[in-house]
Each structure stands twice: as structure tokens, then as C-alpha cells.
N, C-alpha and C. Protein backbone atom coordinates (compact mmCIF):
# COMPACT_ATOMS: atom_id res chain seq x y z
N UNK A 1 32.72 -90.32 -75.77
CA UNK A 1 32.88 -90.13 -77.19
C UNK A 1 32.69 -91.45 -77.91
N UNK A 2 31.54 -91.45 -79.18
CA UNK A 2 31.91 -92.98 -79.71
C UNK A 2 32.98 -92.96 -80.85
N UNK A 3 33.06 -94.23 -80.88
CA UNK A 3 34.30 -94.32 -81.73
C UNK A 3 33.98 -94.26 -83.41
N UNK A 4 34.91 -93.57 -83.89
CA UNK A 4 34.50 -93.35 -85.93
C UNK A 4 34.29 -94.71 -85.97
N UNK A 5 33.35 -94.76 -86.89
CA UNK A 5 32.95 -96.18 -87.80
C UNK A 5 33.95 -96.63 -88.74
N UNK A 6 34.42 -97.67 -88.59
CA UNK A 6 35.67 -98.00 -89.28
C UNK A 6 35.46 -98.42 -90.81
N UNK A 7 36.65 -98.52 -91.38
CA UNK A 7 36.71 -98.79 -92.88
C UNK A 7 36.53 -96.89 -93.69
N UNK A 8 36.50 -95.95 -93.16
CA UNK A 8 36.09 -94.67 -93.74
C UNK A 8 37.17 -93.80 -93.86
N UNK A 9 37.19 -93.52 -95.32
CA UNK A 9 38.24 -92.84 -95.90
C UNK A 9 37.36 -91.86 -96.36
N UNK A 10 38.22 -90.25 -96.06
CA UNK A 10 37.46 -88.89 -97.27
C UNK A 10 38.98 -89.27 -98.63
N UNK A 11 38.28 -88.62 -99.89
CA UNK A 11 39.34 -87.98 -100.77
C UNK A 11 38.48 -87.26 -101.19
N UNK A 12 39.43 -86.07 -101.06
CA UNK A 12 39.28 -84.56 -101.74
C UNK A 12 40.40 -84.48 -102.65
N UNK A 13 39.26 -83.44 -103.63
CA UNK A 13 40.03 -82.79 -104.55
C UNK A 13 41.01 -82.06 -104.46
N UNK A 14 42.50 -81.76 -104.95
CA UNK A 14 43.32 -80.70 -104.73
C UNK A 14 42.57 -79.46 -104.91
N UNK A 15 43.70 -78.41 -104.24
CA UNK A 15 42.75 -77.14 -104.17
C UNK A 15 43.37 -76.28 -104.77
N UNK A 16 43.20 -75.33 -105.89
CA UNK A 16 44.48 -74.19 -106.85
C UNK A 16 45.13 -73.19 -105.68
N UNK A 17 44.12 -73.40 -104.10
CA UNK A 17 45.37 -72.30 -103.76
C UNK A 17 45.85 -73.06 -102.67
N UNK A 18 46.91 -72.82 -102.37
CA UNK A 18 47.68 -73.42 -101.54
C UNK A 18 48.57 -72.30 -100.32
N UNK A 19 48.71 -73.23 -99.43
CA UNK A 19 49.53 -72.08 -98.39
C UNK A 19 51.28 -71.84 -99.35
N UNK A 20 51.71 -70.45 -99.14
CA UNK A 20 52.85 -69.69 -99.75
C UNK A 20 54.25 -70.82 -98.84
N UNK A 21 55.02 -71.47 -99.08
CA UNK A 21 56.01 -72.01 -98.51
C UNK A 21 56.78 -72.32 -99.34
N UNK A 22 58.47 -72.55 -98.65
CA UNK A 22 59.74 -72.73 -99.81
C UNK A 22 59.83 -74.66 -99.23
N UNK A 23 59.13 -75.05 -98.07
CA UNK A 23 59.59 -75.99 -97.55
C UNK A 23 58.42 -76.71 -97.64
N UNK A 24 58.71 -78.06 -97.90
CA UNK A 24 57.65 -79.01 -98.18
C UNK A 24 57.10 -79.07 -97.00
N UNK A 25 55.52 -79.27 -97.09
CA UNK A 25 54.71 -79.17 -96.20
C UNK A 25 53.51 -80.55 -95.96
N UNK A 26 52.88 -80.54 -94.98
CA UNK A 26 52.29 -81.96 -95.25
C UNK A 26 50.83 -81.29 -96.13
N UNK A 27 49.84 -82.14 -96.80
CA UNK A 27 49.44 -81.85 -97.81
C UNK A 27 48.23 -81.11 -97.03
N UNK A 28 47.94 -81.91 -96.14
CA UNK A 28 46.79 -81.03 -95.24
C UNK A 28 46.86 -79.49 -94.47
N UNK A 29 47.81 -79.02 -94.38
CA UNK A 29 48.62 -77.86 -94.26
C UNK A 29 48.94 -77.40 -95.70
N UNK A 30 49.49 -78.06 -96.49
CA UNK A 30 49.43 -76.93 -98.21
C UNK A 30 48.16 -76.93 -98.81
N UNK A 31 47.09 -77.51 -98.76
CA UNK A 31 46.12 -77.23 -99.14
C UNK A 31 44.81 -76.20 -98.67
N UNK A 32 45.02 -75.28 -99.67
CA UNK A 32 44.14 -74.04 -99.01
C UNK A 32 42.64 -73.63 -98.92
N UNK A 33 41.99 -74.35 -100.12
CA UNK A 33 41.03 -74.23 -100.79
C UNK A 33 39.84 -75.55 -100.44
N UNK A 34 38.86 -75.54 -101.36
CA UNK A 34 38.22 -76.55 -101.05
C UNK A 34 37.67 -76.73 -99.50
N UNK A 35 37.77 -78.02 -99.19
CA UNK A 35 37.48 -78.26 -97.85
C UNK A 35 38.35 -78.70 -97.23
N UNK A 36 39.80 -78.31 -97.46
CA UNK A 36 40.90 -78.94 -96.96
C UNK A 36 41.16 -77.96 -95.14
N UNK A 37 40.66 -76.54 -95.55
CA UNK A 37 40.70 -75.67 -94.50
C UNK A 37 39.71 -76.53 -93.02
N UNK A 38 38.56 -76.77 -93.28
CA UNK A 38 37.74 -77.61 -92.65
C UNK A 38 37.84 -78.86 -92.03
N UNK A 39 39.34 -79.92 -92.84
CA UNK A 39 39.20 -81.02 -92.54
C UNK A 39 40.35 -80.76 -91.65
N UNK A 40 41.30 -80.13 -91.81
CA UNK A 40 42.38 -79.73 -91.02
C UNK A 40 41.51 -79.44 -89.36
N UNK A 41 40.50 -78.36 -89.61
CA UNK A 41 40.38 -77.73 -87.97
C UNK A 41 39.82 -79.25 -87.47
N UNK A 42 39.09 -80.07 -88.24
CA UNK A 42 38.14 -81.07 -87.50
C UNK A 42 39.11 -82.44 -87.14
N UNK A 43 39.79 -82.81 -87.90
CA UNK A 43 40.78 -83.95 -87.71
C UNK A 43 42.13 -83.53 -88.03
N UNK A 44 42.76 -82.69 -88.13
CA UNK A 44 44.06 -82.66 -88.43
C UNK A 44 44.80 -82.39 -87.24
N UNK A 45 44.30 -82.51 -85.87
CA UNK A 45 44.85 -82.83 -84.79
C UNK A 45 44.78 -84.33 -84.24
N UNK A 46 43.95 -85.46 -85.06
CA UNK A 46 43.79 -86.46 -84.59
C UNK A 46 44.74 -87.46 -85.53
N UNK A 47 45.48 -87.93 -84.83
CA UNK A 47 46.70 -88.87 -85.60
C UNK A 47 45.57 -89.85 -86.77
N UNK A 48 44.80 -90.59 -85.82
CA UNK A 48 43.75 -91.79 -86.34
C UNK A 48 43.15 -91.52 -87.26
N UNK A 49 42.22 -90.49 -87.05
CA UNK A 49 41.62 -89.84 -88.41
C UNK A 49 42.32 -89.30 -89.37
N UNK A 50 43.33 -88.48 -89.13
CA UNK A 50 44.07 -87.99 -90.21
C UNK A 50 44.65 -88.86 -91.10
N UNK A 51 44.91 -90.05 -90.54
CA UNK A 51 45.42 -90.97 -91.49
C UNK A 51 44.55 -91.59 -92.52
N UNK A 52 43.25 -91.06 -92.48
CA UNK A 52 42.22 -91.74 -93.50
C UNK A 52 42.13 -90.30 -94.61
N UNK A 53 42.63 -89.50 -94.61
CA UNK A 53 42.35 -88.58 -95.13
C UNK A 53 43.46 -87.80 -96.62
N UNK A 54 42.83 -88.10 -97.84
CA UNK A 54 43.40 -88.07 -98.95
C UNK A 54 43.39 -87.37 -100.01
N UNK A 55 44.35 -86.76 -100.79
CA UNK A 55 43.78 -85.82 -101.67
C UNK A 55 44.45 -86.48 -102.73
N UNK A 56 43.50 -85.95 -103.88
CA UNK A 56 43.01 -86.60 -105.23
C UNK A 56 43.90 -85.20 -105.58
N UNK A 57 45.36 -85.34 -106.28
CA UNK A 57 46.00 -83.97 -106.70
C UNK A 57 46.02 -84.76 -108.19
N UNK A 58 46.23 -83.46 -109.12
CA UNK A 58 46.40 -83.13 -110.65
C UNK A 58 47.86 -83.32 -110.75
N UNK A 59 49.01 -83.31 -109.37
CA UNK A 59 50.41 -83.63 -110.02
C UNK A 59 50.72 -84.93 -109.58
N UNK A 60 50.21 -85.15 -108.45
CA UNK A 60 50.62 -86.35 -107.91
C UNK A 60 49.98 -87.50 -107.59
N UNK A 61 48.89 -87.57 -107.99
CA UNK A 61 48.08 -88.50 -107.55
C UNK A 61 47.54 -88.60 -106.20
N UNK A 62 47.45 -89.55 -105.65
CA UNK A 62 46.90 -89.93 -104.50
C UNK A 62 47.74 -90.03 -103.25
N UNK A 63 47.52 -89.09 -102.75
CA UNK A 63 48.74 -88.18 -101.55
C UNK A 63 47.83 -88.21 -100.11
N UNK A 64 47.99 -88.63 -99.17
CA UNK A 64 47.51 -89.13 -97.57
C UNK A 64 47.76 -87.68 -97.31
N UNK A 65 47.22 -87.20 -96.18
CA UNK A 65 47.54 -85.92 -95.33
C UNK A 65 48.45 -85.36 -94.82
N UNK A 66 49.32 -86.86 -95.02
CA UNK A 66 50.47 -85.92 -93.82
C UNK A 66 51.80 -86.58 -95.37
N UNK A 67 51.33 -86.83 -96.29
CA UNK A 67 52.87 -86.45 -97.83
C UNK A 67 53.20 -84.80 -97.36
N UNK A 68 54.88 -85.04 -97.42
CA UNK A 68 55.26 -83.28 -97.64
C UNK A 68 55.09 -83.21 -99.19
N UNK A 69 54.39 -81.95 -99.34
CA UNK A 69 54.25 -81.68 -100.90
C UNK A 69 55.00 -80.00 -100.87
N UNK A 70 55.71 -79.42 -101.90
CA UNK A 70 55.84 -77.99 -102.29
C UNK A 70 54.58 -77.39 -102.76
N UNK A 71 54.02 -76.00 -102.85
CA UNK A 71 52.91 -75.52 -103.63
C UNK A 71 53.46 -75.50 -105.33
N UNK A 72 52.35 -75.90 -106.41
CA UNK A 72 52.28 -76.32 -107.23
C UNK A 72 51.22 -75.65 -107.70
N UNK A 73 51.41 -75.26 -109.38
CA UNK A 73 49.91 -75.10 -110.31
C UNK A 73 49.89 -75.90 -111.29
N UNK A 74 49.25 -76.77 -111.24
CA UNK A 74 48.80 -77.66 -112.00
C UNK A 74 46.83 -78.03 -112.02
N UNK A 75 46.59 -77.81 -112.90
CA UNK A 75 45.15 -78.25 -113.01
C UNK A 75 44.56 -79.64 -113.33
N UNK A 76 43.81 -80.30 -113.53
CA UNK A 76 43.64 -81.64 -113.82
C UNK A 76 42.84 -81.52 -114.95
N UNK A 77 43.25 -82.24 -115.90
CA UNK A 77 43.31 -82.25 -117.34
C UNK A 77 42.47 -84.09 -117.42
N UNK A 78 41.67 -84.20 -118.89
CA UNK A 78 41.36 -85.69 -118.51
C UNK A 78 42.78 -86.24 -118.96
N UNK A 79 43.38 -85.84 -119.90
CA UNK A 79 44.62 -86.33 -120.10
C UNK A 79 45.32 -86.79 -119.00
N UNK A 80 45.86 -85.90 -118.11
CA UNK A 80 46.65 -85.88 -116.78
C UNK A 80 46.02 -87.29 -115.75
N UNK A 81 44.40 -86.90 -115.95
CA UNK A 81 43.75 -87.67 -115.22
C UNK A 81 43.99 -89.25 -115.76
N UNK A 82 43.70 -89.80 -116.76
CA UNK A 82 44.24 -90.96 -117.57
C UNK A 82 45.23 -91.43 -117.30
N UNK A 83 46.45 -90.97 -116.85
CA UNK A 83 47.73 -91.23 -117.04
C UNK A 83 48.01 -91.52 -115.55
N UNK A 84 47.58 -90.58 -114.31
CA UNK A 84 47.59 -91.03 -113.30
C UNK A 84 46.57 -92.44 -112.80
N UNK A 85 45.49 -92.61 -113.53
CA UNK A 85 45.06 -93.50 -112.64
C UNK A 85 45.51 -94.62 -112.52
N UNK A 86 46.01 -95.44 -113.10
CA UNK A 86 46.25 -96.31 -112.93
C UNK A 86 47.52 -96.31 -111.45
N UNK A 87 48.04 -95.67 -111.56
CA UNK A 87 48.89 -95.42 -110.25
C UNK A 87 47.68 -95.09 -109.00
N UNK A 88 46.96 -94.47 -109.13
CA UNK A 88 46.14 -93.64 -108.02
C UNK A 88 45.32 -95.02 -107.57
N UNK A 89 44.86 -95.68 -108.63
CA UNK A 89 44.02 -97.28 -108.30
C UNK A 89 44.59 -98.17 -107.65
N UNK A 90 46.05 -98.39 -108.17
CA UNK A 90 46.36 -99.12 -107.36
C UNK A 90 46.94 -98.96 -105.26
N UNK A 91 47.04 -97.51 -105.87
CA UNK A 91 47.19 -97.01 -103.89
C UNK A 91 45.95 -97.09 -103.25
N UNK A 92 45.21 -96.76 -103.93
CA UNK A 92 43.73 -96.74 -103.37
C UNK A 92 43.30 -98.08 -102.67
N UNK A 93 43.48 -99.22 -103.56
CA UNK A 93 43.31 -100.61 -103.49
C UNK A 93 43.68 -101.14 -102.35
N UNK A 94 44.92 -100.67 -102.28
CA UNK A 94 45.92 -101.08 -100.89
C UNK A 94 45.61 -100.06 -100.00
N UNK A 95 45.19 -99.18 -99.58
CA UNK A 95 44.65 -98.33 -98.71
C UNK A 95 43.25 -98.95 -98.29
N UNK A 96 42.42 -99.43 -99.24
CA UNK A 96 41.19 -99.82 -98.71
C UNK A 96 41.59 -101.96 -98.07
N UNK A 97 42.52 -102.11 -98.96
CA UNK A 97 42.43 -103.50 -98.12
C UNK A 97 42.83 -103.37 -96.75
N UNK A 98 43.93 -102.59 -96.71
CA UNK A 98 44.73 -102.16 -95.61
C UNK A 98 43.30 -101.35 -94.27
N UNK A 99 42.01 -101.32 -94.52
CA UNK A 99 41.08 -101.53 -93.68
C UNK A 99 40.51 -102.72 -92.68
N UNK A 100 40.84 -103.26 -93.66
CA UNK A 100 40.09 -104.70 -92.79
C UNK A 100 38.38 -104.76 -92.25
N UNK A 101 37.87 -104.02 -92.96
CA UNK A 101 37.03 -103.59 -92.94
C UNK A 101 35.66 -103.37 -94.32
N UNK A 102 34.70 -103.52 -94.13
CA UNK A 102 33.89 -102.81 -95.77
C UNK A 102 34.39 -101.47 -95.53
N UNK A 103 34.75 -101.28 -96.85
CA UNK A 103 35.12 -99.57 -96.78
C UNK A 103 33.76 -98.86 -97.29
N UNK A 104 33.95 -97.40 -96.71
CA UNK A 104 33.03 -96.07 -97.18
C UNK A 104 33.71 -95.38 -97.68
N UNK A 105 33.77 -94.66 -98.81
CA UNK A 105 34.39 -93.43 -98.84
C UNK A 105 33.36 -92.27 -99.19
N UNK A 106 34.22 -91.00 -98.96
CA UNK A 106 33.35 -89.61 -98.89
C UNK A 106 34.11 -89.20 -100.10
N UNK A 107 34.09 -89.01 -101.07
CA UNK A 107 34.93 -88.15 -102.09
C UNK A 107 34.01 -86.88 -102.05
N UNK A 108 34.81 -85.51 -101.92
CA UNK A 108 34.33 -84.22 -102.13
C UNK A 108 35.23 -83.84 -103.27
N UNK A 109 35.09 -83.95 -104.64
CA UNK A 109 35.65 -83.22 -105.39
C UNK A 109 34.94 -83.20 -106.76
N UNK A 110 35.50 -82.63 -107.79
CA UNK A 110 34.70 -82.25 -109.29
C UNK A 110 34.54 -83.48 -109.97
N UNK A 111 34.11 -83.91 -110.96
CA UNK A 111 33.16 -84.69 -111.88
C UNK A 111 34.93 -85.41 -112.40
N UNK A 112 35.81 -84.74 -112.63
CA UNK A 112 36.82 -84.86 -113.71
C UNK A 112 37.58 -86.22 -112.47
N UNK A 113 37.67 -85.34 -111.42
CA UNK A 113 38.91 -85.99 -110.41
C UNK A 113 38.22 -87.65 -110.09
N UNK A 114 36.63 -88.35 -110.48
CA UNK A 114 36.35 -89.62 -110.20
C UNK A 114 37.00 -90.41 -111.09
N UNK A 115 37.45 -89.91 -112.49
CA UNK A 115 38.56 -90.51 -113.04
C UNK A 115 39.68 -91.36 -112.60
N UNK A 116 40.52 -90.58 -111.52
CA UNK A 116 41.27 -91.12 -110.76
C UNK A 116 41.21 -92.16 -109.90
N UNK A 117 39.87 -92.82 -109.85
CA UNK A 117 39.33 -93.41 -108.89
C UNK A 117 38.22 -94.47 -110.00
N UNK A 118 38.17 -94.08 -110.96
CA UNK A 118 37.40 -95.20 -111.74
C UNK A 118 37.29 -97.04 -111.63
N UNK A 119 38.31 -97.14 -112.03
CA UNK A 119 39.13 -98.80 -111.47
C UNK A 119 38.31 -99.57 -110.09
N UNK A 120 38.62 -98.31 -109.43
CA UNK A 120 38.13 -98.92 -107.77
C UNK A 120 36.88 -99.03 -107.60
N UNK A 121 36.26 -97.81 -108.31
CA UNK A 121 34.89 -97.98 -108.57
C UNK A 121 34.41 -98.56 -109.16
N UNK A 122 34.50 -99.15 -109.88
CA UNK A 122 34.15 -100.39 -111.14
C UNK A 122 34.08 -102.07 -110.73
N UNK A 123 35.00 -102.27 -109.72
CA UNK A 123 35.19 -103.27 -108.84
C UNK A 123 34.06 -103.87 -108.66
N UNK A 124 34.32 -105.05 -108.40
CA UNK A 124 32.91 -105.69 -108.12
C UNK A 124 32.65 -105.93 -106.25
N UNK A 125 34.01 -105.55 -105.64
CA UNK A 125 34.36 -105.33 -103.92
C UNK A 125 34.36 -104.03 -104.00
N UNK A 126 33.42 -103.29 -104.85
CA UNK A 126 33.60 -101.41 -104.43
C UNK A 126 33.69 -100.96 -103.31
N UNK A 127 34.05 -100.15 -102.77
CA UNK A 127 33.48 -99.47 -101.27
C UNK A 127 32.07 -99.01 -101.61
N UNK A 128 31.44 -98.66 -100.88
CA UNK A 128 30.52 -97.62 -100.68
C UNK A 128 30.67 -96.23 -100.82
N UNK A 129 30.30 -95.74 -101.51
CA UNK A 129 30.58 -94.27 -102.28
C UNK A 129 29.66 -93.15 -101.52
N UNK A 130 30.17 -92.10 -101.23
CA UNK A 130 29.26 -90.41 -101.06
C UNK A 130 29.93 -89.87 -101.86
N UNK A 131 29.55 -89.47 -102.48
CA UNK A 131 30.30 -88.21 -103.78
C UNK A 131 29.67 -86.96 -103.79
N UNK A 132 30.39 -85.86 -103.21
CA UNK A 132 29.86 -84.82 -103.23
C UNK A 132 30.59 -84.21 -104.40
N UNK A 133 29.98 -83.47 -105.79
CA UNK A 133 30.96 -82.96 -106.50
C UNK A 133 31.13 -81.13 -106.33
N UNK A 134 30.78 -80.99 -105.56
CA UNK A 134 30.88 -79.49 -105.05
C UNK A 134 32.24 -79.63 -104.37
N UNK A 135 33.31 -79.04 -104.57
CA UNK A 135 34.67 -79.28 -104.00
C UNK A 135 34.07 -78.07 -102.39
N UNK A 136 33.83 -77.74 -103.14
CA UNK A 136 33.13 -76.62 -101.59
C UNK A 136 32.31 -77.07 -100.35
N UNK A 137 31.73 -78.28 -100.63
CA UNK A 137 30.61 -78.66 -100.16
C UNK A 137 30.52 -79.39 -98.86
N UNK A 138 31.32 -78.18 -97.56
CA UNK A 138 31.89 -78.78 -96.41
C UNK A 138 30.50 -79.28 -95.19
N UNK A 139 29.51 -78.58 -95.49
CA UNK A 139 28.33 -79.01 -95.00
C UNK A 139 27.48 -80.44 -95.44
N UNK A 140 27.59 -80.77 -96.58
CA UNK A 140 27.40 -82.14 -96.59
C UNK A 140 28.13 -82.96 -96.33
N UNK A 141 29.59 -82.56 -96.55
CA UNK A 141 30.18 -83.33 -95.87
C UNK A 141 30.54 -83.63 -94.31
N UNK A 142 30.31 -82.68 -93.75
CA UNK A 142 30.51 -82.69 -92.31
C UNK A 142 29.14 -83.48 -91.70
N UNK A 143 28.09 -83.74 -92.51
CA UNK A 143 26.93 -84.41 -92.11
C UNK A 143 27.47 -85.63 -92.38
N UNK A 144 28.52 -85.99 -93.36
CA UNK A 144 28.49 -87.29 -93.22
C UNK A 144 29.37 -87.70 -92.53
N UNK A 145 30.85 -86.92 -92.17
CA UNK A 145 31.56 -87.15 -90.93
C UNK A 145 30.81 -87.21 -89.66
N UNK A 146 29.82 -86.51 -89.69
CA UNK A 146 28.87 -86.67 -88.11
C UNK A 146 28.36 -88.28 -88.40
N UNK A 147 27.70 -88.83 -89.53
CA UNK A 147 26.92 -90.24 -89.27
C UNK A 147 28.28 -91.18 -89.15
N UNK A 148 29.48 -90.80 -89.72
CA UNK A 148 30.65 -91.78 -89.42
C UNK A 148 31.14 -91.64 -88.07
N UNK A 149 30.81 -90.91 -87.18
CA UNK A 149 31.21 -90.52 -85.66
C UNK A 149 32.41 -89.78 -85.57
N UNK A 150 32.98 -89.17 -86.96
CA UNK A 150 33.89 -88.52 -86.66
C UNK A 150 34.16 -87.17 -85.74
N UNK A 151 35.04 -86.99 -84.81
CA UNK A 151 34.85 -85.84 -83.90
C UNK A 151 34.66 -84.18 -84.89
């Protein structure tokens, strides 16, 4: 097996449906929709990978895979979006230094949720960007988990 190419983070978009629970759950498990179903079967058994793996939510910002979250309806508003980023930038920041590495990221989510992520992108040390804005769009993305060596 070769090893994932390092420095590579996904963030996905939150997803409106979520698994039914009274007990907080980790986010990769409450998230139903999107490509969260997909990233779960492919890495959500791998400690290593899972830890690169992030969702861009409308309540909470910038939440790793394994945050316990409750199910929630909340939509992402640019308002909402505004107000979180600056929180979401700065986790991001420290998530990508905390690489040691040039970072990549894969963002799979809508046009609204790069908001949250503006700051980082603007940088003049950006990562390297794939932006798929199809929140659905588990086939391009799984092409690019294949060129990152992810299992």
C-alpha cells in the first residue's frame, strides 16, 4: 500500500440531513448527506485519515470528524457565513500549520460555504485548492483521493 501524500485535508460542506440521534455523535457519523456517507465507508475506519477530514457546518464552523455534534437545522446564510469566519480561519490556519507540510485541500461544498474559508485563501502561503462545488460530487472527489493515495 503507498502511503497518502501528506499535508491533505478534505472540507465538506454540512449536509441538511443528518442521522436521527438524542446523543451527540461524531460529525462523520451525523452527517447524512452530501459526501459525508462516502467519506465515512472510505476513511472513517482509518484513525490517520480521518483526522484530516472536516466539515464546513452553518452552526458551528469548522468541526474535524470525530467533534460529537447533536442533529441540527440550520442552513448557511452569507450572514451566518461572515460571522463565523473569522473563527473557522483561524482553526483552519492551525490545522494547516499543524501539517508540516505544503498543504492541499479538497473542499466539496457550495459556492456560499468558501466564505468560511476566504482568509486562508487569500493568504499569500495558500494551500493548494480542488474545489468541487457540487456538494454531491463524490466521483471527483474520490479521483482526487485516489491521486492523494488515499485508501
Amino acid at each position: 500500500m503507498t502511503t497518502p501524500l501528506p499535508g491533505t485535508l478534505i472540507l465538506a460542506g454540512c449536509s441538511r440531513r443528518k442521522t436521527p440521534t438524542d446523543t451527540p455523535v461524531p460529525a462523520l457519523e451525523l452527517y447524512a448527506g452530501g459526501i459525508a456517507p462516502q467519506l465515512r465507508a472510505r476513511v472513517g475506519h482509518l484513525p490517520d485519515l480521518r483526522q484530516r477530514v472536516f466539515f464546513l457546518s452553518a452552526r458551528h464552523g469548522l468541526v474535524d470528524a470525530n467533534t460529537s455534534l447533536l442533529p441540527y437545522d440550520q442552513a448557511l446564510t452569507a450572514e451566518q457565513a461572515n460571522a463565523l469566519r473569522p473563527e473557522v480561519s483561524r482553526r483552519l490556519r492551525w490545522r494547516l500549520d499543524e501539517l508540516g507540510a505544503p498543504a492541499r485541500l479538497l473542499v466539496v461544498a457550495e459556492p456560499l460555504y468558501l466564505v468560511l474559508v476566504a482568509d486562508v485563501l487569500a493568504d499569500d502561503d495558500r494551500p493548494l485548492v480542488h474545489w468541487i462545488p457540487d456538494p454531491h460530487g463524490w466521483p471527483q472527489a474520490a479521483a482526487v483521493l485516489d491521486e492523494w493515495n488515499w485508501p
